[in-house]
C-alpha atoms as a PDB file:
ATOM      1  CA  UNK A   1       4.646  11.051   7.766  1.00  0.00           C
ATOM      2  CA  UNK A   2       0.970  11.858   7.733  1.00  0.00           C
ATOM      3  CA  UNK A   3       0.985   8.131   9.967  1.00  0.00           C
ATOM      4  CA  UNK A   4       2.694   9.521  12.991  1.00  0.00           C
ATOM      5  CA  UNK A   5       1.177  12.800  12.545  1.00  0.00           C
ATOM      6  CA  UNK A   6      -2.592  10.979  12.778  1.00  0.00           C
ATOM      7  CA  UNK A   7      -0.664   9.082  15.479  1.00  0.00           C
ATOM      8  CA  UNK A   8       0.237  11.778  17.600  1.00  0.00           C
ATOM      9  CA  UNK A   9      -3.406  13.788  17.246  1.00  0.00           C
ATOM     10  CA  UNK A  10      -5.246  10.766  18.495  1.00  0.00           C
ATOM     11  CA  UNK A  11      -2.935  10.354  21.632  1.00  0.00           C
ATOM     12  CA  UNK A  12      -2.909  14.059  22.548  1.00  0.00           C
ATOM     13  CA  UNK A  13      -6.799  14.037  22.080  1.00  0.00           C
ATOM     14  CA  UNK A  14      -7.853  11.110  23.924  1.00  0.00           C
ATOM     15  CA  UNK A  15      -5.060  11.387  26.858  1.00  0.00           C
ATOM     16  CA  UNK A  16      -5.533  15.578  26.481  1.00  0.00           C
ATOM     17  CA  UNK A  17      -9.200  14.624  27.221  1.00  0.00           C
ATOM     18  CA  UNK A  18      -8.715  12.643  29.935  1.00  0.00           C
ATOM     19  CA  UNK A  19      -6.170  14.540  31.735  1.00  0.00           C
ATOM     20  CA  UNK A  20      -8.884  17.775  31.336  1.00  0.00           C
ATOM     21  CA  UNK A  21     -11.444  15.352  33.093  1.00  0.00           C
ATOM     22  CA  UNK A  22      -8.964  15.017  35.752  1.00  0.00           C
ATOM     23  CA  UNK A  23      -7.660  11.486  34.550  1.00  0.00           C
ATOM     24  CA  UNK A  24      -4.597  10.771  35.838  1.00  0.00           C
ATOM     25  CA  UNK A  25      -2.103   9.254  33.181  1.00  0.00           C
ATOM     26  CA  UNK A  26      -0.657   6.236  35.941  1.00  0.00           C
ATOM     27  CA  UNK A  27      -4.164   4.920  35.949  1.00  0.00           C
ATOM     28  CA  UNK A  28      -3.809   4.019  32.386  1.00  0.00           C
ATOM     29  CA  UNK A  29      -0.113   2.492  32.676  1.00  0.00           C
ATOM     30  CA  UNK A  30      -1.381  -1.427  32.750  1.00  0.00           C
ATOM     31  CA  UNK A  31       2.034  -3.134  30.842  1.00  0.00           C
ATOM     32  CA  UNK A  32       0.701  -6.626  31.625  1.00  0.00           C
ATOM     33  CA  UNK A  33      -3.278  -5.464  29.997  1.00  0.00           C
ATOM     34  CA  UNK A  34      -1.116  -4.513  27.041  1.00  0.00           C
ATOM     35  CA  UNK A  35       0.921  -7.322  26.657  1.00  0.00           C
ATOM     36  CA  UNK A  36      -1.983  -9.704  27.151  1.00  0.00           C
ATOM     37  CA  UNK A  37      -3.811  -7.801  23.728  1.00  0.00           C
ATOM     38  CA  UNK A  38      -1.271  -6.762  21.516  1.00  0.00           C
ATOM     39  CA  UNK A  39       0.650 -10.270  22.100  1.00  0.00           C
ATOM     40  CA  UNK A  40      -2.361 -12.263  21.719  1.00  0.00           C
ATOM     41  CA  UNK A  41      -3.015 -10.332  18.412  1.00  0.00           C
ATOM     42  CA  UNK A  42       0.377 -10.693  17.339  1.00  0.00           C
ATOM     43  CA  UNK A  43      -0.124 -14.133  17.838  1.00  0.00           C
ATOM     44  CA  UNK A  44      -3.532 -14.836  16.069  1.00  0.00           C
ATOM     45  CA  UNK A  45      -1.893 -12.883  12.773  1.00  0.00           C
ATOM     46  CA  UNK A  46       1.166 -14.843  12.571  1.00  0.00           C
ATOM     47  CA  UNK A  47      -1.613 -17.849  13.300  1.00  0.00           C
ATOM     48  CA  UNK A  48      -3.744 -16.869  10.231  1.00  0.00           C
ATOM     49  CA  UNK A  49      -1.040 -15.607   7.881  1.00  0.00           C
ATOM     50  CA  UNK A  50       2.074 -16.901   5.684  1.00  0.00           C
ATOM     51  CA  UNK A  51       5.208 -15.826   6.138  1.00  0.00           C
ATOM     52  CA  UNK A  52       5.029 -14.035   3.050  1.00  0.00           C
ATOM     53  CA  UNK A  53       2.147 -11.902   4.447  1.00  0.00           C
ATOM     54  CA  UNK A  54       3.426 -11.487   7.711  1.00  0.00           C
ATOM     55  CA  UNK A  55       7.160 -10.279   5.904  1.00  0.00           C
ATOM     56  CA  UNK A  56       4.997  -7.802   3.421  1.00  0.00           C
ATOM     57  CA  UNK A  57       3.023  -6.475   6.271  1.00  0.00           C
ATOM     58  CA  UNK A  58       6.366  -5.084   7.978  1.00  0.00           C
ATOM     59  CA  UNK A  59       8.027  -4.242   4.481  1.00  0.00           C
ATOM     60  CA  UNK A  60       4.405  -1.990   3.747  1.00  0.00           C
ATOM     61  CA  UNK A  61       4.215  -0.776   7.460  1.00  0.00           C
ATOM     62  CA  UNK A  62       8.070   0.425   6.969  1.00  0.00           C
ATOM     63  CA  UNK A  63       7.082   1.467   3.502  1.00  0.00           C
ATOM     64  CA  UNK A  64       4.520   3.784   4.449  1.00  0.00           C
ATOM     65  CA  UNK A  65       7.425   6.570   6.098  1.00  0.00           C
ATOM     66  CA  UNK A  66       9.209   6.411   3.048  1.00  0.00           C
ATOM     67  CA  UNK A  67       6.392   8.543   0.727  1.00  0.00           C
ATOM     68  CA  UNK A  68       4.732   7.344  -2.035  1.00  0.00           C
ATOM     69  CA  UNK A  69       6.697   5.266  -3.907  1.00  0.00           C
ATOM     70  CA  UNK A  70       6.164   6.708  -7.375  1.00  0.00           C
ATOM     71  CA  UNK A  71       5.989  10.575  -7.761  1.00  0.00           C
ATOM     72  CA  UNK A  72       4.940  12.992 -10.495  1.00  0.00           C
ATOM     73  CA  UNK A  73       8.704  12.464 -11.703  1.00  0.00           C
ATOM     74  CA  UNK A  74       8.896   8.903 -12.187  1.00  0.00           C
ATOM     75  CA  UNK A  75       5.374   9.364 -14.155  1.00  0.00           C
ATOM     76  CA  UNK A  76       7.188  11.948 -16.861  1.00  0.00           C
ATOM     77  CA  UNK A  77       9.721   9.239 -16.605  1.00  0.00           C
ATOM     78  CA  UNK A  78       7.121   6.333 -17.351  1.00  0.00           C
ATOM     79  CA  UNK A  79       5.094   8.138 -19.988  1.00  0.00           C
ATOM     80  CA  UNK A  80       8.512   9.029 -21.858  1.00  0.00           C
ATOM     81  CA  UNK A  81       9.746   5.685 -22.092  1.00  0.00           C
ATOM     82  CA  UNK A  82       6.360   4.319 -23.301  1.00  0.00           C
ATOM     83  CA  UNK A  83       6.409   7.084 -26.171  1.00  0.00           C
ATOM     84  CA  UNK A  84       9.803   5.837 -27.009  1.00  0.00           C
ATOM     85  CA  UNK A  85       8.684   2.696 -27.355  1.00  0.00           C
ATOM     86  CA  UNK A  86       5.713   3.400 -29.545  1.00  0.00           C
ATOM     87  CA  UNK A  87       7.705   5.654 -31.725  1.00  0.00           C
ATOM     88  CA  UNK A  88      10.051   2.841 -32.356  1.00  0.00           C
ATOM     89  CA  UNK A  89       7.286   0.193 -32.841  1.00  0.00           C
ATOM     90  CA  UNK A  90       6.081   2.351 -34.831  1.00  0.00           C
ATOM     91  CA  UNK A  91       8.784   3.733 -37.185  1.00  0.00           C
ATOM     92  CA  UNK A  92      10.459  -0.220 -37.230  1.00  0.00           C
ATOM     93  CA  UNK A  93       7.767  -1.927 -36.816  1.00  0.00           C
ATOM     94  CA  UNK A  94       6.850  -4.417 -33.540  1.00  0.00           C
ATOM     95  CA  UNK A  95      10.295  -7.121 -34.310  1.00  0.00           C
ATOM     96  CA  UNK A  96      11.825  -4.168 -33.675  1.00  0.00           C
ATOM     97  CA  UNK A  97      11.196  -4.641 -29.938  1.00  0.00           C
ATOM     98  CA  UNK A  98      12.624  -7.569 -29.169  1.00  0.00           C
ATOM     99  CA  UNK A  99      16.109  -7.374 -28.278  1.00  0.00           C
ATOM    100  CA  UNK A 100      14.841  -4.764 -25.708  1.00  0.00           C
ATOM    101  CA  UNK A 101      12.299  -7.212 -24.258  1.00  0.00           C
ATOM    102  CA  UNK A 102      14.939  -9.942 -23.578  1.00  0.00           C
ATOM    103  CA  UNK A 103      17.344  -7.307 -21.783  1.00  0.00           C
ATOM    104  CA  UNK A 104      15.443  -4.236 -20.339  1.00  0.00           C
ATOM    105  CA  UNK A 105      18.764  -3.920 -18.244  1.00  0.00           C
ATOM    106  CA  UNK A 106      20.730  -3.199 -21.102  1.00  0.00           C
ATOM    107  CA  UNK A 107      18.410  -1.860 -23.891  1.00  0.00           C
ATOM    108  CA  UNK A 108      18.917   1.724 -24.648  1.00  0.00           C
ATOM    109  CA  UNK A 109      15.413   2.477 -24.347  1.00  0.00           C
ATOM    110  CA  UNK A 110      15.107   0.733 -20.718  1.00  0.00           C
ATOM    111  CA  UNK A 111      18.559   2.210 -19.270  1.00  0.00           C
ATOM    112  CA  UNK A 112      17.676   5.887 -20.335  1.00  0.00           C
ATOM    113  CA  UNK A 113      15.433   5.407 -17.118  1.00  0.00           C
ATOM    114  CA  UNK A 114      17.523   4.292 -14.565  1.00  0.00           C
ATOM    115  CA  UNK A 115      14.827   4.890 -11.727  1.00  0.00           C
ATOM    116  CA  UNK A 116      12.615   2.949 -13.688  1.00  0.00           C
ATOM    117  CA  UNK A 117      14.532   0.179 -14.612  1.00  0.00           C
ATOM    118  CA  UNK A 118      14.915  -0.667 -10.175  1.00  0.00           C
ATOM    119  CA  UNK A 119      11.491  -0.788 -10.503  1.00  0.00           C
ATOM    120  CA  UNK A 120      11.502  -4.926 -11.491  1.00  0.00           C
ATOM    121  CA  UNK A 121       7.529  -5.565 -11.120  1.00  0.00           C
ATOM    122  CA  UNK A 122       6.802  -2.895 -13.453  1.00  0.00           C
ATOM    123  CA  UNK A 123       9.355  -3.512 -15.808  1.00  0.00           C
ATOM    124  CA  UNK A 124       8.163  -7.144 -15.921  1.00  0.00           C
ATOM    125  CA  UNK A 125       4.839  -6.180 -16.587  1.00  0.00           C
ATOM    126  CA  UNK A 126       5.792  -3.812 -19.520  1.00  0.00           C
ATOM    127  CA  UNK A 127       8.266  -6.762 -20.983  1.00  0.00           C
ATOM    128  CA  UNK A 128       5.523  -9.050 -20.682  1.00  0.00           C
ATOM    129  CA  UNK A 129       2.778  -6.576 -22.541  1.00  0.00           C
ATOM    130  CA  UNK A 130       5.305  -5.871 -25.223  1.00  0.00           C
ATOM    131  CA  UNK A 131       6.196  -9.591 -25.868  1.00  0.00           C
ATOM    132  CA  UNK A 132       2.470 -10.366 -26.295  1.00  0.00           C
ATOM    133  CA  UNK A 133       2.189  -7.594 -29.047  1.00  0.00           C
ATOM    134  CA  UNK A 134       5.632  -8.312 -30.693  1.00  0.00           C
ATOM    135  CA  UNK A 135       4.822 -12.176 -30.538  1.00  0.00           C
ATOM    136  CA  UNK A 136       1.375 -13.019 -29.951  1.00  0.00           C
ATOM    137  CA  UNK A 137      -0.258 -11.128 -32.433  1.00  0.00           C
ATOM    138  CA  UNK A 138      -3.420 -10.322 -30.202  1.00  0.00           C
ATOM    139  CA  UNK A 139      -6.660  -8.377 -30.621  1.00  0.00           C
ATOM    140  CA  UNK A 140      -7.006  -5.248 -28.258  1.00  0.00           C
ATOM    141  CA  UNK A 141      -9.984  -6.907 -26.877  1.00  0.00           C
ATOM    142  CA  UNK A 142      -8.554 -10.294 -26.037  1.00  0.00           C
ATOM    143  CA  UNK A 143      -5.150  -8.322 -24.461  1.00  0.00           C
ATOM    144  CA  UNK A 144      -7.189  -5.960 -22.394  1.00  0.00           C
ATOM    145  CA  UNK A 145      -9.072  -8.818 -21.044  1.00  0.00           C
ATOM    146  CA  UNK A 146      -5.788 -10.811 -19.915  1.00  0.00           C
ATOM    147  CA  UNK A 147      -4.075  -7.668 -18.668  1.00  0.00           C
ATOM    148  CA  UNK A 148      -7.211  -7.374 -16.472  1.00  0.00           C
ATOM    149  CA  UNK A 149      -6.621 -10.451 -14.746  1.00  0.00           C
ATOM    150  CA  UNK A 150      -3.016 -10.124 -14.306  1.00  0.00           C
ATOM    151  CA  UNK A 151      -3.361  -6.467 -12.672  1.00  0.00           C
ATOM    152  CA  UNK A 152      -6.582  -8.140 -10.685  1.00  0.00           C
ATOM    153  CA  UNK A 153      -3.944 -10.674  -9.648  1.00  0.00           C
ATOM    154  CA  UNK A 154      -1.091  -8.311  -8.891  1.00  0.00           C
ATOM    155  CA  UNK A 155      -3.845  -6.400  -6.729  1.00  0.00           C
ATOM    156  CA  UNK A 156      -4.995  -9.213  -4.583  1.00  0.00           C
ATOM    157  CA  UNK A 157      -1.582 -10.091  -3.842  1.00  0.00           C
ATOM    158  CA  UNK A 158      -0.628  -6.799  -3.158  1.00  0.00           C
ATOM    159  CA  UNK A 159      -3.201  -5.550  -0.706  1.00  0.00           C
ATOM    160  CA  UNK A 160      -3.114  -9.062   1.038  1.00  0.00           C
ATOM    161  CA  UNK A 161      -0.972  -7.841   4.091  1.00  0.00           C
ATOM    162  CA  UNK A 162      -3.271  -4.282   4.392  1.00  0.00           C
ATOM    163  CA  UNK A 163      -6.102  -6.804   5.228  1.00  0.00           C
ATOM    164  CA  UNK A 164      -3.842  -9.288   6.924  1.00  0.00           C
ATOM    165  CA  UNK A 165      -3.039  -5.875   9.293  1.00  0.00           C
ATOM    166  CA  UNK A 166      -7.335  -5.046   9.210  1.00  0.00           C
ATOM    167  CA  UNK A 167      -8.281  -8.665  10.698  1.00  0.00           C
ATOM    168  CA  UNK A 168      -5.488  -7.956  13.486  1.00  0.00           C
ATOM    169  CA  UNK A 169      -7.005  -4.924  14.081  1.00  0.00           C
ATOM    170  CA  UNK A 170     -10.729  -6.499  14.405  1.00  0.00           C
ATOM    171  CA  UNK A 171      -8.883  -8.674  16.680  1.00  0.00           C
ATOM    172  CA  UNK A 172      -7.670  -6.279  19.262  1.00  0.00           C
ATOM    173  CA  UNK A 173     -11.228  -5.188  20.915  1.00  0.00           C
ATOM    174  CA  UNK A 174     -11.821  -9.272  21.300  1.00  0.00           C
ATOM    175  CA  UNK A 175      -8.403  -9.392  23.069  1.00  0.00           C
ATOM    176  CA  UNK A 176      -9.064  -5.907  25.223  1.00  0.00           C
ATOM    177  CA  UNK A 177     -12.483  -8.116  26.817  1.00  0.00           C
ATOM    178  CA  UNK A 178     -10.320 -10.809  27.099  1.00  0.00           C
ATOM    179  CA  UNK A 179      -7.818  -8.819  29.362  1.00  0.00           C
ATOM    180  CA  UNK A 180     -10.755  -6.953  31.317  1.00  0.00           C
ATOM    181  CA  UNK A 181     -12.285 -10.409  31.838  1.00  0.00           C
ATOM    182  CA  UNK A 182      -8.936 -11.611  33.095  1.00  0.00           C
ATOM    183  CA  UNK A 183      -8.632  -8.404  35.483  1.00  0.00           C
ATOM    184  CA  UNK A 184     -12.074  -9.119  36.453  1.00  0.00           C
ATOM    185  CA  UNK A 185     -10.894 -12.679  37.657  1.00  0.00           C
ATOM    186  CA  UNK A 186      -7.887 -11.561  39.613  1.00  0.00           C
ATOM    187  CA  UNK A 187     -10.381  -8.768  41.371  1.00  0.00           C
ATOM    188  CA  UNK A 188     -12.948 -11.463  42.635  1.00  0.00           C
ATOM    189  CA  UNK A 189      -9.775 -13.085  44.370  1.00  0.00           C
ATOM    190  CA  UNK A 190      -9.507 -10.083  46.175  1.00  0.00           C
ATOM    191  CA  UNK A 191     -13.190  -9.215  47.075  1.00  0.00           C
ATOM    192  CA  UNK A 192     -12.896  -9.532  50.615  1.00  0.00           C
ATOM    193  CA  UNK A 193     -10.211  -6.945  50.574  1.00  0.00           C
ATOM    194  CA  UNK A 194      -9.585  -2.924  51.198  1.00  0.00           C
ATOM    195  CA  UNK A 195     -11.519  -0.839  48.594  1.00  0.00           C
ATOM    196  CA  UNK A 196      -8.991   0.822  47.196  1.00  0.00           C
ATOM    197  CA  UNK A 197      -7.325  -2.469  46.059  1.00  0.00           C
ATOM    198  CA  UNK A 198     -10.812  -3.449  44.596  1.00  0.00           C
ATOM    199  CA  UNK A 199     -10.901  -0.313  43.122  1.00  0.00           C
ATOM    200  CA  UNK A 200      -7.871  -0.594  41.337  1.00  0.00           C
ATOM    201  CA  UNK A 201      -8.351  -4.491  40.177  1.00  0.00           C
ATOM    202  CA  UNK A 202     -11.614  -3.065  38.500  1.00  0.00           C
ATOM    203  CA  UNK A 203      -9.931   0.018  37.006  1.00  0.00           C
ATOM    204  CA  UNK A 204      -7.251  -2.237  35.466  1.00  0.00           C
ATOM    205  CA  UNK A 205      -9.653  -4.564  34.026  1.00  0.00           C
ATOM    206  CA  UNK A 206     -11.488  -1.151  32.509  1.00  0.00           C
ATOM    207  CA  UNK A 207      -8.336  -0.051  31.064  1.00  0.00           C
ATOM    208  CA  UNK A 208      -7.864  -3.557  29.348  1.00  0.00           C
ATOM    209  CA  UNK A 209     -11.088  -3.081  26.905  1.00  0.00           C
ATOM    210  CA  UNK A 210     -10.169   0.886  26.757  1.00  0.00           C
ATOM    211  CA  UNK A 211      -6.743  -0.233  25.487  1.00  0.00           C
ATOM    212  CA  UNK A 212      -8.262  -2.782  22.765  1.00  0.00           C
ATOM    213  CA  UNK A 213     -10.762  -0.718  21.215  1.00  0.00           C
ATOM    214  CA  UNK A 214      -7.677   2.405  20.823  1.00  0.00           C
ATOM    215  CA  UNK A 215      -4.928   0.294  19.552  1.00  0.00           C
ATOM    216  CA  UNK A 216      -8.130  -1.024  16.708  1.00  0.00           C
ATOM    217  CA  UNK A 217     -10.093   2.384  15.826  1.00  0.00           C
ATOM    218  CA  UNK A 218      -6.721   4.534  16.812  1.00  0.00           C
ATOM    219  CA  UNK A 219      -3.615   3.217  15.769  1.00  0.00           C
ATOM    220  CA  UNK A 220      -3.953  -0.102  13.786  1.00  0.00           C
ATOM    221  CA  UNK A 221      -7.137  -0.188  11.729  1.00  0.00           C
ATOM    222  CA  UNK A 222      -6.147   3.332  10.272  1.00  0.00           C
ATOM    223  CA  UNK A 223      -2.400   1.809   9.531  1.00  0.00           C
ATOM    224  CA  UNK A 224      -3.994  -0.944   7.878  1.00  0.00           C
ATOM    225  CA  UNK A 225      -6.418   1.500   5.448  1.00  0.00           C
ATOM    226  CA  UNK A 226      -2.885   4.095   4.328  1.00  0.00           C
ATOM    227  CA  UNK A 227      -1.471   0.804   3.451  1.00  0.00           C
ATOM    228  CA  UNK A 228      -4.223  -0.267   1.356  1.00  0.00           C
ATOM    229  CA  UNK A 229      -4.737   2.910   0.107  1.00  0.00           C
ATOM    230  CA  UNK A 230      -0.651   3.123  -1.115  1.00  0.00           C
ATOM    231  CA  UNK A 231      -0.781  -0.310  -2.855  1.00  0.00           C
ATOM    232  CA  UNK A 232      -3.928   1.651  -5.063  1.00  0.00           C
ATOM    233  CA  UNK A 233      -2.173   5.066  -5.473  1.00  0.00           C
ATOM    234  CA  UNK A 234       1.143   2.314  -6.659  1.00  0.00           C
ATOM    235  CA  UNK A 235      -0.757   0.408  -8.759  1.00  0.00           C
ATOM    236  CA  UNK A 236      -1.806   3.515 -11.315  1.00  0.00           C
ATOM    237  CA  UNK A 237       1.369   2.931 -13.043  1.00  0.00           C
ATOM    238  CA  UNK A 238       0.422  -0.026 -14.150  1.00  0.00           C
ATOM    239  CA  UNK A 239      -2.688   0.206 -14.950  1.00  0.00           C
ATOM    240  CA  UNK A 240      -1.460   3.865 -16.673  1.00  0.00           C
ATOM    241  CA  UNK A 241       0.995   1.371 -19.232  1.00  0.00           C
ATOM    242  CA  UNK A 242      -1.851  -1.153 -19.673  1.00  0.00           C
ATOM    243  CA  UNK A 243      -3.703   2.241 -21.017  1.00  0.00           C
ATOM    244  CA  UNK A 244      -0.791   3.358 -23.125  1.00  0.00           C
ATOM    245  CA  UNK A 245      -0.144   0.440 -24.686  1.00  0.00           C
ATOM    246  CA  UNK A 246      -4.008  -1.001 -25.528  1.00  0.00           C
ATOM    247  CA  UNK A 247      -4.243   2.613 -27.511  1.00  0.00           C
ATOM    248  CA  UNK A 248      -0.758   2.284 -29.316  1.00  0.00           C
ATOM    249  CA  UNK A 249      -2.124  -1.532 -30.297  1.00  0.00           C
ATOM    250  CA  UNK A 250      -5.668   0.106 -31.738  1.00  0.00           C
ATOM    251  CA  UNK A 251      -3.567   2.303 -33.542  1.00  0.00           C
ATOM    252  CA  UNK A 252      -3.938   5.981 -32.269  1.00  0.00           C
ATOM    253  CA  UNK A 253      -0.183   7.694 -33.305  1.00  0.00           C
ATOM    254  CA  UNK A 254       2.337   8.103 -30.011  1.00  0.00           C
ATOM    255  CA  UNK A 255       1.803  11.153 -28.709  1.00  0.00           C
ATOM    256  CA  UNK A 256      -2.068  10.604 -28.549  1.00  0.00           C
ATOM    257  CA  UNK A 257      -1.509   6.964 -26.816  1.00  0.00           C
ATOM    258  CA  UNK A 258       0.720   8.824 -24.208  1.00  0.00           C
ATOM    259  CA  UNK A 259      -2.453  11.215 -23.617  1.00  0.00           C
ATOM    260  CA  UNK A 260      -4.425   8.412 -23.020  1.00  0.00           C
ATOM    261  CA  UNK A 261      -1.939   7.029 -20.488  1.00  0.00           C
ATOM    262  CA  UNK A 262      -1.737  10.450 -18.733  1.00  0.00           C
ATOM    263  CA  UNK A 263      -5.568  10.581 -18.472  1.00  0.00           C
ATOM    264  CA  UNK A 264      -5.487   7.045 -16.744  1.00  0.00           C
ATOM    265  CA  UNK A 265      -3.422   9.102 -13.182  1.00  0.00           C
ATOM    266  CA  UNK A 266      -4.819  10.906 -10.932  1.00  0.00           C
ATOM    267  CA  UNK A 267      -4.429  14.883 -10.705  1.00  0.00           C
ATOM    268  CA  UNK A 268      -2.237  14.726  -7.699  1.00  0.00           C
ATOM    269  CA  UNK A 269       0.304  12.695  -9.974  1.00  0.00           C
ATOM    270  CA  UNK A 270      -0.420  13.673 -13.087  1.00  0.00           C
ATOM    271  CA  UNK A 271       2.106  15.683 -15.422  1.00  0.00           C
ATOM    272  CA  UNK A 272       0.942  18.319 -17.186  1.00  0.00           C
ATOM    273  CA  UNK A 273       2.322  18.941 -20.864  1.00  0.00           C
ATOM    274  CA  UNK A 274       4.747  21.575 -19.824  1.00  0.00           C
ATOM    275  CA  UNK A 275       6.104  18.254 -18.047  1.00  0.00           C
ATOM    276  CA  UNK A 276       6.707  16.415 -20.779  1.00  0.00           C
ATOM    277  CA  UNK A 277       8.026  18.608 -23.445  1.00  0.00           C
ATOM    278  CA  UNK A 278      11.432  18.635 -22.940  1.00  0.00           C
ATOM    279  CA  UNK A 279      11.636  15.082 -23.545  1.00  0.00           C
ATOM    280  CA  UNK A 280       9.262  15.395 -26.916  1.00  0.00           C
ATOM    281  CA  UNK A 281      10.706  17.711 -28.520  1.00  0.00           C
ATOM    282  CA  UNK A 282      14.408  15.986 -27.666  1.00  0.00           C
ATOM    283  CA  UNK A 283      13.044  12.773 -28.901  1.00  0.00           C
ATOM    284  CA  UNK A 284      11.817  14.178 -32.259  1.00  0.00           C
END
């Protein structure tokens, strides 16, 4: 939402502004300026990226109207599952976990969190954490170290297609002197012609570099930074379970493992312990 409301703000201002200077809105209405930059930076970011890029740009873009994909909800959610898990690891000991690992869809601990359970990354990841404890018998240190890598990993990948959209956006000012040049060209074939026609050759080719350096500082460069900044904001719950379960492995008790999870979110997304009680006191 906040997208098109950014959006909107920088068209009213800049068009607003001109209009005030008495602009007059047809000047600006060059389709074939437009199609020669935006198309040409379409084309250069197909050019440069793999399918899988270009598909995860659109499914972010699209992604980004939706809301954050994890709210303060699914983090109750998140932290109460992890505490069951630690209370059962801990009252059965770590074998105890296995049957749960193999089927997450099924286990009774996985399926009380139906919301959670869609969530197949994250699941995954918490699977994969708990079947290095149950199996691999790890020190903190060494499993910390690995889960570092794999959420360094799971970032790159994810914020590829925010800097896949960036590079596009670097692109478009290139493409807006390309279409002024262009404009530029077609003038000089009219130069022995009426002034006004001049004049409007050379306003068109204007328009062309005015249109580049909008679409980039306007409309795509700040689409391409809420994108990155959503695949950061998503990737606190993992890096809130890689918390949770590091302290539950050094051997802190549940419910002070699951405060060391909740101090890994940030306040906006945080729950607070009035949150979380219900589910405490139910599970005890």
């Amino acid at each position: 939402m906040l997208v098109i409301i950014g959006s909107i703000i920088v068209l009213v201002s800049v068009l607003g502004g001109y209009v005030l200077s008495h602009g007059t809105i047809g000047a600006l209405w060059q389709p074939y300026e437009l199609l020669i930059i935006f198309g040409g930076a379409l084309g250069a970011f197909i050019s440069a990226n793999s399918m899988d890029i270009v598909k995860g740009s659109l499914r972010d873009i699209a992604a980004l109207f939706k809301g954050p994909r994890y709210r303060k909800q699914d983090y109750v959610d998140l932290l109460s599952l992890l505490y069951d898990i630690f209370v059962k690891m801990r009252k059965e000991g770590q074998l105890a976990m296995e049957e749960h690992i193999e089927n997450p869809a099924t286990s009774s601990l996985f399926s009380a969190y139906p919301r959670l359970v869609a969530e197949h990354h994250l699941v995954d990841f918490i699977t994969d954490c708990l079947r290095l404890i149950v199996g691999g018998s790890m020190d903190p240190h060494e499993l910390e170290q690995l889960l570092d890598i794999e959420l360094e990993t799971h970032h790159h990948e994810a914020v590829a297609p925010a800097h896949a959209v960036q590079k596009m956006a670097d692109a478009l000012p290139g493409f807006g002197i390309v279409a002024a040049v262009l404009g530029i060209v077609i003038t000089m074939k009219s130069i022995d012609g009426d002034a006004v026609v001049i004049g409007e050759h050379i306003a068109g080719a204007l328009v062309g570099t005015f249109l580049g350096i909008l679409l980039c500082y306007g409309f795509v460069g700040p689409l391409s930074a809420a994108m990155e900044a959503r695949v950061s904001e998503d990737g606190k719950a993992f890096e809130c379970v890689k918390v949770g379960l590091l302290a539950s492995l050094r051997g802190y008790n549940p419910m002070v493992a699951i405060e060391f999870a909740r101090k890994s979110l940030t306040s906006r997304t945080r729950p607070n312990f009035q949150d979380m009680e219900a589910h405490l006191k139910a599970v005890r």
